[in-house]
PDB file of N, CA and C in Angstrom:
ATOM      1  N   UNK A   1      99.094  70.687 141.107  1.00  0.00           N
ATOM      2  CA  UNK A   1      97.759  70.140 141.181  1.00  0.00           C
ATOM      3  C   UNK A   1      96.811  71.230 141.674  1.00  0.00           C
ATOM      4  N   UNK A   2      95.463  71.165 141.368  1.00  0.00           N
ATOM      5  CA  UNK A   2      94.752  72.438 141.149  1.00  0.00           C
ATOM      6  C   UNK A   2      93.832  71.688 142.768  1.00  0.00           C
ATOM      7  N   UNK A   3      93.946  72.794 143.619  1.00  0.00           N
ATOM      8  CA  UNK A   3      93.124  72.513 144.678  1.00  0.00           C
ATOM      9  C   UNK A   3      91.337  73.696 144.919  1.00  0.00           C
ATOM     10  N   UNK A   4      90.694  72.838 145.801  1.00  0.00           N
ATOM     11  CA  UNK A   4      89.253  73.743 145.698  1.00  0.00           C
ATOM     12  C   UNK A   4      89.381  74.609 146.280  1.00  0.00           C
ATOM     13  N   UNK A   5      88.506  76.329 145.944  1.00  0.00           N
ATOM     14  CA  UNK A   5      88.822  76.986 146.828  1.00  0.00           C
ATOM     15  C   UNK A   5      87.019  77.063 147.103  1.00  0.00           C
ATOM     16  N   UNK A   6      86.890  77.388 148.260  1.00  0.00           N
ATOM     17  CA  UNK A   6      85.253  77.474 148.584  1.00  0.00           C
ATOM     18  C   UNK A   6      84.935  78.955 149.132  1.00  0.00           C
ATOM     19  N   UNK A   7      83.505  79.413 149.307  1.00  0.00           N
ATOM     20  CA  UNK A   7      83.305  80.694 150.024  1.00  0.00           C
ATOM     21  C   UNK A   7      82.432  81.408 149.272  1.00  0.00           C
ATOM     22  N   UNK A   8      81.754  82.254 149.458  1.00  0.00           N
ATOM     23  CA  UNK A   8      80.931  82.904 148.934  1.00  0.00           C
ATOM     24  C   UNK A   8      81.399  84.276 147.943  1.00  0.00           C
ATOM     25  N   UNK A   9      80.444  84.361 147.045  1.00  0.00           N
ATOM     26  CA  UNK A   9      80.917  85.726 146.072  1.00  0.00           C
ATOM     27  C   UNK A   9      80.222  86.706 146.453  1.00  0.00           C
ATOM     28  N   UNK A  10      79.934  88.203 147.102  1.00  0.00           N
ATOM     29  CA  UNK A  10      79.013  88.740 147.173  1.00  0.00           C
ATOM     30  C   UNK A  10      79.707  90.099 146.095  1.00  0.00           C
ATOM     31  N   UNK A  11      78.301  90.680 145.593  1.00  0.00           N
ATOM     32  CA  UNK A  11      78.428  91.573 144.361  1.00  0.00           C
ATOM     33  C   UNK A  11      78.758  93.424 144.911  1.00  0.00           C
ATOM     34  N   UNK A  12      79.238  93.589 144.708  1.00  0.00           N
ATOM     35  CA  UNK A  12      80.046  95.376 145.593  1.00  0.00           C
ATOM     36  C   UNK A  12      78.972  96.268 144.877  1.00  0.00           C
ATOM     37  N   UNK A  13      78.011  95.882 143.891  1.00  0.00           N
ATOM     38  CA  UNK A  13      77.177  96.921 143.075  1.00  0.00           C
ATOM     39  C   UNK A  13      75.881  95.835 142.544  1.00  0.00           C
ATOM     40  N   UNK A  14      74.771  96.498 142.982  1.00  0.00           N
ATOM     41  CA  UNK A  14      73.756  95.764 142.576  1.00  0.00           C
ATOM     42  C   UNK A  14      73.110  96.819 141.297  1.00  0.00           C
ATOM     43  N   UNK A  15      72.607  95.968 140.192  1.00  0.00           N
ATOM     44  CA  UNK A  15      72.039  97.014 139.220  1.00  0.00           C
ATOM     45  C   UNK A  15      70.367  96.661 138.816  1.00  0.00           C
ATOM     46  N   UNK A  16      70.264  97.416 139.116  1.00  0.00           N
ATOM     47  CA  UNK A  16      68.722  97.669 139.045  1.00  0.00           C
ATOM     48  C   UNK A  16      67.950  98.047 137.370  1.00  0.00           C
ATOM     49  N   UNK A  17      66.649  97.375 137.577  1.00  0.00           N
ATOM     50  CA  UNK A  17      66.395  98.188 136.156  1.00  0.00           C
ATOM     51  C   UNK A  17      65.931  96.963 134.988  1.00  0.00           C
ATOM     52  N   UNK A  18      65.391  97.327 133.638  1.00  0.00           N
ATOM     53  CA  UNK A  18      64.766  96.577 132.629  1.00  0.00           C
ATOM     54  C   UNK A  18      65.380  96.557 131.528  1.00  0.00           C
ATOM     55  N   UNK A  19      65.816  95.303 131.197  1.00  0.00           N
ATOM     56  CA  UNK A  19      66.661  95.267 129.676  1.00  0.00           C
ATOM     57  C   UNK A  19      65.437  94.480 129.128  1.00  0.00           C
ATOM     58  N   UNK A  20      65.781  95.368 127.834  1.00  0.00           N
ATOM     59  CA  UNK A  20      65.122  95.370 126.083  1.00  0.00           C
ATOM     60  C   UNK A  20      65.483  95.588 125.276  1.00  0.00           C
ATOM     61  N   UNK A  21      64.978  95.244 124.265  1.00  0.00           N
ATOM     62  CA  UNK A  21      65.744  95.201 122.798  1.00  0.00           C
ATOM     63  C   UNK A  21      65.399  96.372 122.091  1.00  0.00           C
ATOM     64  N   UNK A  22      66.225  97.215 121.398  1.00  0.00           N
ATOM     65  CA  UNK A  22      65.804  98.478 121.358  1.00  0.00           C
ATOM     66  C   UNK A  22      64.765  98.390 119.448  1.00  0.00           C
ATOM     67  N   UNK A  23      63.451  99.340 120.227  1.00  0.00           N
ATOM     68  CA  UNK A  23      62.905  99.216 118.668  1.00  0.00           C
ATOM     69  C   UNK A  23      63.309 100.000 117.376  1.00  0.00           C
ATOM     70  N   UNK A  24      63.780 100.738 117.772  1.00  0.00           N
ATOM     71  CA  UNK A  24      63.867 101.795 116.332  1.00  0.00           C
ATOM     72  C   UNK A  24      65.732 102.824 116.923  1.00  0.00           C
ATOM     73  N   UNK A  25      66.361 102.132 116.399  1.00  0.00           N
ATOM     74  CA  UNK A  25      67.378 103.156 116.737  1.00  0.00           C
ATOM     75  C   UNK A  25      68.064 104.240 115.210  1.00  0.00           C
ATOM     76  N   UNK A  26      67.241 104.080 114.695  1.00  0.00           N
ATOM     77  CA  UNK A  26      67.481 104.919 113.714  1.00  0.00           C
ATOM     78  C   UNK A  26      68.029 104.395 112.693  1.00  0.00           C
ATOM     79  N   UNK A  27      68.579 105.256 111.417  1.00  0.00           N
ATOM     80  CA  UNK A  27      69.324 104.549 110.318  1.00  0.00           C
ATOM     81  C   UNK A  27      68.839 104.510 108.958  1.00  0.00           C
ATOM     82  N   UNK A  28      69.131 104.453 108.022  1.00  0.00           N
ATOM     83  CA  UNK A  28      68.159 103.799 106.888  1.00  0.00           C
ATOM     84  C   UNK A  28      68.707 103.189 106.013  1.00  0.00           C
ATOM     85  N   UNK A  29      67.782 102.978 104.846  1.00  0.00           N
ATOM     86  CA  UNK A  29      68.524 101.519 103.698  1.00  0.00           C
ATOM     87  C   UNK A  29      69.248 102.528 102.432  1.00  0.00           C
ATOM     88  N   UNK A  30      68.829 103.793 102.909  1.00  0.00           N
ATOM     89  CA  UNK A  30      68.748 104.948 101.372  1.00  0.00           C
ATOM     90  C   UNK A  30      70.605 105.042 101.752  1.00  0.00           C
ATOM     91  N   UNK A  31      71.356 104.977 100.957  1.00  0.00           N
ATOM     92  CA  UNK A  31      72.849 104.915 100.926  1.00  0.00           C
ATOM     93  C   UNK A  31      73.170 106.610 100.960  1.00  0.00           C
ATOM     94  N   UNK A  32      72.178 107.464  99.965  1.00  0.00           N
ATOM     95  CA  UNK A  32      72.333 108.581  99.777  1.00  0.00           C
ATOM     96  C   UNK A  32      72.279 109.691 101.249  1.00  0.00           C
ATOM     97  N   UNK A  33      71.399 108.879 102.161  1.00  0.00           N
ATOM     98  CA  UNK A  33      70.879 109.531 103.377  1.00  0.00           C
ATOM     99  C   UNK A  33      71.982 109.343 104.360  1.00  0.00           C
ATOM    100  N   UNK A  34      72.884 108.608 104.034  1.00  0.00           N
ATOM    101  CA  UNK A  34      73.929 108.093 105.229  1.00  0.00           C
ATOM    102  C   UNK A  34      74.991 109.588 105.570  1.00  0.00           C
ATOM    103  N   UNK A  35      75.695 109.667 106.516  1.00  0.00           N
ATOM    104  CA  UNK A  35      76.613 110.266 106.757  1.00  0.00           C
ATOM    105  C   UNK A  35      77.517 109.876 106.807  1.00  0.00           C
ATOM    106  N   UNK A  36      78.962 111.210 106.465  1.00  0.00           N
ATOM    107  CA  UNK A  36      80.032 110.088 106.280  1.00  0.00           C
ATOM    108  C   UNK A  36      80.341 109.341 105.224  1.00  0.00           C
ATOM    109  N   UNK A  37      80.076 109.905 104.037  1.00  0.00           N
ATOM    110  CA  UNK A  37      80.476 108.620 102.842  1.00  0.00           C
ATOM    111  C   UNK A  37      81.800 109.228 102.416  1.00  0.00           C
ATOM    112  N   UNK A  38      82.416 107.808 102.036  1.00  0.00           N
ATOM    113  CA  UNK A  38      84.303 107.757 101.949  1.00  0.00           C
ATOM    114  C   UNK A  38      83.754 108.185 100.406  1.00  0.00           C
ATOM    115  N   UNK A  39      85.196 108.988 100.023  1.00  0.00           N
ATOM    116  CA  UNK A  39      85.534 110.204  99.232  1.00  0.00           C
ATOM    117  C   UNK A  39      86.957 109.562  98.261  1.00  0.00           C
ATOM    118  N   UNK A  40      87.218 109.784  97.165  1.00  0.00           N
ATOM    119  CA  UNK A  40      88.170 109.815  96.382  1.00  0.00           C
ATOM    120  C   UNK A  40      88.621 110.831  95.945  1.00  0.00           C
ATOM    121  N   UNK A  41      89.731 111.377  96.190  1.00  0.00           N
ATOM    122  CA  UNK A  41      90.693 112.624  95.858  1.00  0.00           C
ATOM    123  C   UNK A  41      89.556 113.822  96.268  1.00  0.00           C
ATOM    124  N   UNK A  42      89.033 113.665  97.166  1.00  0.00           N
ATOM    125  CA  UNK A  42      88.071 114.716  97.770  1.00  0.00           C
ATOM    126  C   UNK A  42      87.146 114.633  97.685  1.00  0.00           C
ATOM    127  N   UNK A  43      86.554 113.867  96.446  1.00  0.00           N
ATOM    128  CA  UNK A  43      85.292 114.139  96.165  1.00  0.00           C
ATOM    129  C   UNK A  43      84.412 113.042  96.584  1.00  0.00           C
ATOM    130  N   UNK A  44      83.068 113.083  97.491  1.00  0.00           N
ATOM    131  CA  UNK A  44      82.302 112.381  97.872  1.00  0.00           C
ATOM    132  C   UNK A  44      81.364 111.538  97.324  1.00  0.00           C
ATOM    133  N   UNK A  45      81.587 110.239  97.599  1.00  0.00           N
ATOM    134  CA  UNK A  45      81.104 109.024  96.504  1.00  0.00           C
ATOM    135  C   UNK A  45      79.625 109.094  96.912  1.00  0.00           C
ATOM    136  N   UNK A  46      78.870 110.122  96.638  1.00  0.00           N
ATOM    137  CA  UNK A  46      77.547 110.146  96.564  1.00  0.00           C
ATOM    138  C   UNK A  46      76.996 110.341  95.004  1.00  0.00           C
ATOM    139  N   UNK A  47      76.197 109.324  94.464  1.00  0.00           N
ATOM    140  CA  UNK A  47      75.562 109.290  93.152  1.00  0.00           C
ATOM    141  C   UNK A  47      76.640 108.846  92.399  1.00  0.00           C
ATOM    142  N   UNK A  48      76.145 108.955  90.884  1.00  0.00           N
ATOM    143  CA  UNK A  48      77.049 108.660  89.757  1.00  0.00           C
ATOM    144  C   UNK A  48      78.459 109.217  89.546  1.00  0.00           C
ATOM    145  N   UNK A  49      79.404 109.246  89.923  1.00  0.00           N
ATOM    146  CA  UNK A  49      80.434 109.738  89.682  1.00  0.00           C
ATOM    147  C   UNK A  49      81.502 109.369  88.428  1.00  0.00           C
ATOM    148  N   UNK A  50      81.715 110.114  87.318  1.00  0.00           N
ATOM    149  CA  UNK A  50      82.843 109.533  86.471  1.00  0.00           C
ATOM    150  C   UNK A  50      84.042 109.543  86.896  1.00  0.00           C
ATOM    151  N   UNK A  51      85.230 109.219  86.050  1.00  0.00           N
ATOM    152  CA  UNK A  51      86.628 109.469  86.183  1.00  0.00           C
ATOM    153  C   UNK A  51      86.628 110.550  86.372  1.00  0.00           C
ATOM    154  N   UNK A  52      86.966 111.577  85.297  1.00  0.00           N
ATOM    155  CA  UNK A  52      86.845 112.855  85.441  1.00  0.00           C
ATOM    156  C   UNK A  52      86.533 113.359  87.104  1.00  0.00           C
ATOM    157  N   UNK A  53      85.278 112.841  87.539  1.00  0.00           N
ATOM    158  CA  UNK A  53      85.062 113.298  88.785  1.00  0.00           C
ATOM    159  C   UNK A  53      85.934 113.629  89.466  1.00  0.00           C
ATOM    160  N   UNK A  54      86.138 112.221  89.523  1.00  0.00           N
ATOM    161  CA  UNK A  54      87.045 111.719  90.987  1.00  0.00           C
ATOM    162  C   UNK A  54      87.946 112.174  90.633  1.00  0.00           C
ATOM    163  N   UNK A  55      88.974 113.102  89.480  1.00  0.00           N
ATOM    164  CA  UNK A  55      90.046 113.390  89.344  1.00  0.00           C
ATOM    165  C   UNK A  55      91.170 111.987  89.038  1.00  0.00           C
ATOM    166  N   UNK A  56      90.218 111.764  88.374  1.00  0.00           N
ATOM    167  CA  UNK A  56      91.346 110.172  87.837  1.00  0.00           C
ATOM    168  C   UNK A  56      91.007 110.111  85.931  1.00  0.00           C
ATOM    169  N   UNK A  57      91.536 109.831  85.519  1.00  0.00           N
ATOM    170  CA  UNK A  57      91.502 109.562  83.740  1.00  0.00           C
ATOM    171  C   UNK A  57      91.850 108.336  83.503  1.00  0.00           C
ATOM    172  N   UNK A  58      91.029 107.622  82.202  1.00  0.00           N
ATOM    173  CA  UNK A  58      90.823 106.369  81.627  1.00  0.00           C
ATOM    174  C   UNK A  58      92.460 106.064  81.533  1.00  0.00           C
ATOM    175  N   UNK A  59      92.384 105.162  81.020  1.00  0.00           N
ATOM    176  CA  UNK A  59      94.070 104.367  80.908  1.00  0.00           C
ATOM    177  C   UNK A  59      94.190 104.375  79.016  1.00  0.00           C
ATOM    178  N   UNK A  60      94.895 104.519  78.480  1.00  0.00           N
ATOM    179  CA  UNK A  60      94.554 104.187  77.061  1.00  0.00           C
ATOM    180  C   UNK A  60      94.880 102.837  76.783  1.00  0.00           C
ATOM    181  N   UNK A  61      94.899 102.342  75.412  1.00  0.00           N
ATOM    182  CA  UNK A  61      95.102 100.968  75.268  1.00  0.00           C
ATOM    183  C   UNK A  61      96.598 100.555  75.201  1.00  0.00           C
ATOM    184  N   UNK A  62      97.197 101.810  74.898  1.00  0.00           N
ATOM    185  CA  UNK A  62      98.809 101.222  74.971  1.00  0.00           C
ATOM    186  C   UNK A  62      99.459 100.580  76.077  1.00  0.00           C
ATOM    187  N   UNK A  63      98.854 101.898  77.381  1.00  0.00           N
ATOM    188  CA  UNK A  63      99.058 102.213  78.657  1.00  0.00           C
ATOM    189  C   UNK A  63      98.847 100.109  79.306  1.00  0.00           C
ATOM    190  N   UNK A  64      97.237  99.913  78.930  1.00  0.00           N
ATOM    191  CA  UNK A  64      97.136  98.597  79.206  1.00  0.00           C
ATOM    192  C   UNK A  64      97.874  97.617  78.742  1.00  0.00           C
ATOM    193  N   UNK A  65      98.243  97.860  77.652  1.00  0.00           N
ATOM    194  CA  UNK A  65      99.317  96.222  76.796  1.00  0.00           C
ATOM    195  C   UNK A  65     100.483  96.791  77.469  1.00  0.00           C
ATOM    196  N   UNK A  66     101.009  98.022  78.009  1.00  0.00           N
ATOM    197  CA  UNK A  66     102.445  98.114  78.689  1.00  0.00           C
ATOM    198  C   UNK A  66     102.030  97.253  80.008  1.00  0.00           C
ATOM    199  N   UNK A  67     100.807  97.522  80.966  1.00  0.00           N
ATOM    200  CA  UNK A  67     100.908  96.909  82.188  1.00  0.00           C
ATOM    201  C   UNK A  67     100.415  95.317  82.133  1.00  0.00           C
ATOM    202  N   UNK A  68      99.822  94.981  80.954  1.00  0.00           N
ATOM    203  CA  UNK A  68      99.710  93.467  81.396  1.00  0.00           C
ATOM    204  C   UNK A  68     101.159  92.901  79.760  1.00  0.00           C
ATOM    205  N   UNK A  69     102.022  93.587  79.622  1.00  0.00           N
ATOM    206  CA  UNK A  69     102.540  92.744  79.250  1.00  0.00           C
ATOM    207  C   UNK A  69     102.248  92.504  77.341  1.00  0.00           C
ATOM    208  N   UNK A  70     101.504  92.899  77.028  1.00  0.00           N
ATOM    209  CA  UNK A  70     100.872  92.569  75.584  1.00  0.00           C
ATOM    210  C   UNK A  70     101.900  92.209  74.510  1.00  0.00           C
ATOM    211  N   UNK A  71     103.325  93.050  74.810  1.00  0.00           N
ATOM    212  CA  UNK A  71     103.942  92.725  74.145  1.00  0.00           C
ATOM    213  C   UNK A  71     104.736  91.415  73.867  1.00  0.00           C
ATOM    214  N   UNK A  72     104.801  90.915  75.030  1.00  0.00           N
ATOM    215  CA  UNK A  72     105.741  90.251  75.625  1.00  0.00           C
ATOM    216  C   UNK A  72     105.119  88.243  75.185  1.00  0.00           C
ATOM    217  N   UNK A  73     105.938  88.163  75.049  1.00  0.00           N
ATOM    218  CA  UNK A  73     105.572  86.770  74.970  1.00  0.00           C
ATOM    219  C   UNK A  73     104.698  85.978  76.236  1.00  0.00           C
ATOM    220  N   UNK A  74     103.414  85.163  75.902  1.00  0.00           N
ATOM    221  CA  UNK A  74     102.189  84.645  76.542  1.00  0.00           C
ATOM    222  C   UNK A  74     101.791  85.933  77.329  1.00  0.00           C
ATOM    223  N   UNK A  75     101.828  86.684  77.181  1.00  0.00           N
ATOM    224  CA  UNK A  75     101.369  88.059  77.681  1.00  0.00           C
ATOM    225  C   UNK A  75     101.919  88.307  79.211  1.00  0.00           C
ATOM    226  N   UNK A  76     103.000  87.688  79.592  1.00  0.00           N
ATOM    227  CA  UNK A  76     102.997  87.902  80.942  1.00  0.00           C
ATOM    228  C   UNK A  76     104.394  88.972  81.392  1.00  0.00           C
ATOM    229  N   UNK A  77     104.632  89.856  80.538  1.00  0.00           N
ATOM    230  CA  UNK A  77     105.430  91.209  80.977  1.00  0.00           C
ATOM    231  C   UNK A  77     106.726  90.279  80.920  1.00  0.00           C
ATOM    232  N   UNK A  78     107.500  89.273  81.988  1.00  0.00           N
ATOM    233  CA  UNK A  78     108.885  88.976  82.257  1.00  0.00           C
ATOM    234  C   UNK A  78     108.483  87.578  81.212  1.00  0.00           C
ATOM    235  N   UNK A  79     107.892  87.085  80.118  1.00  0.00           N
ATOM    236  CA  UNK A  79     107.657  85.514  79.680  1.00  0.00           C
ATOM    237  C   UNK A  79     107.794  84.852  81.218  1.00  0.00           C
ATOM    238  N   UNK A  80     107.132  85.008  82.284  1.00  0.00           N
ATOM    239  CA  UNK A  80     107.591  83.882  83.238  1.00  0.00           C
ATOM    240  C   UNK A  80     105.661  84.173  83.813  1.00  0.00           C
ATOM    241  N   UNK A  81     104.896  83.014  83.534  1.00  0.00           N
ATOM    242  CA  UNK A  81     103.132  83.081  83.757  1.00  0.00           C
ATOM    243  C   UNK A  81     102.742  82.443  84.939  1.00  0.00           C
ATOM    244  N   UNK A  82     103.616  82.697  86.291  1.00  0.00           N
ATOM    245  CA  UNK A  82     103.714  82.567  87.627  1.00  0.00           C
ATOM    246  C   UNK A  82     104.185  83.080  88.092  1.00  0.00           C
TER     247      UNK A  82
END
């Protein structure tokens, strides 16, 4: 059973001073202006970037009917569409 405990709290550090909401801490909306932008195979995802760029190449169409299956009966690689 939870009993009362009574007595006073006094504070070991008093802090002094004015809180506000800060107006302008910097920043902007321009994506290009940011620092720090995450990179693919090195290269920094600033502006238009192609495949090529990034050191990656298109898939061809075979490449796609091998990974979803095209051949395969209801297209699902093992016939099993769950």
């Amino acid at each position: 059973m939870a009993s009362n405990i009574y007595g006073t709290v006094t504070p070991k550090k008093n802090i002094l001073g004015e809180v506000s909401r800060a107006e302008n801490v910097g920043g902007t909306k321009d994506y290009n202006k940011l620092s720090n932008h995450p990179s693919i195979e090195g290269v920094e995802l600033v502006g238009d970037k192609t495949f090529v760029q990034l050191g990656l190449s298109p898939l061809t169409t075979a490449e796609i009917d091998a990974l979803i299956g095209a051949d395969s009966p209801a297209g699902g690689g093992d016939g099993n569409n769950g």
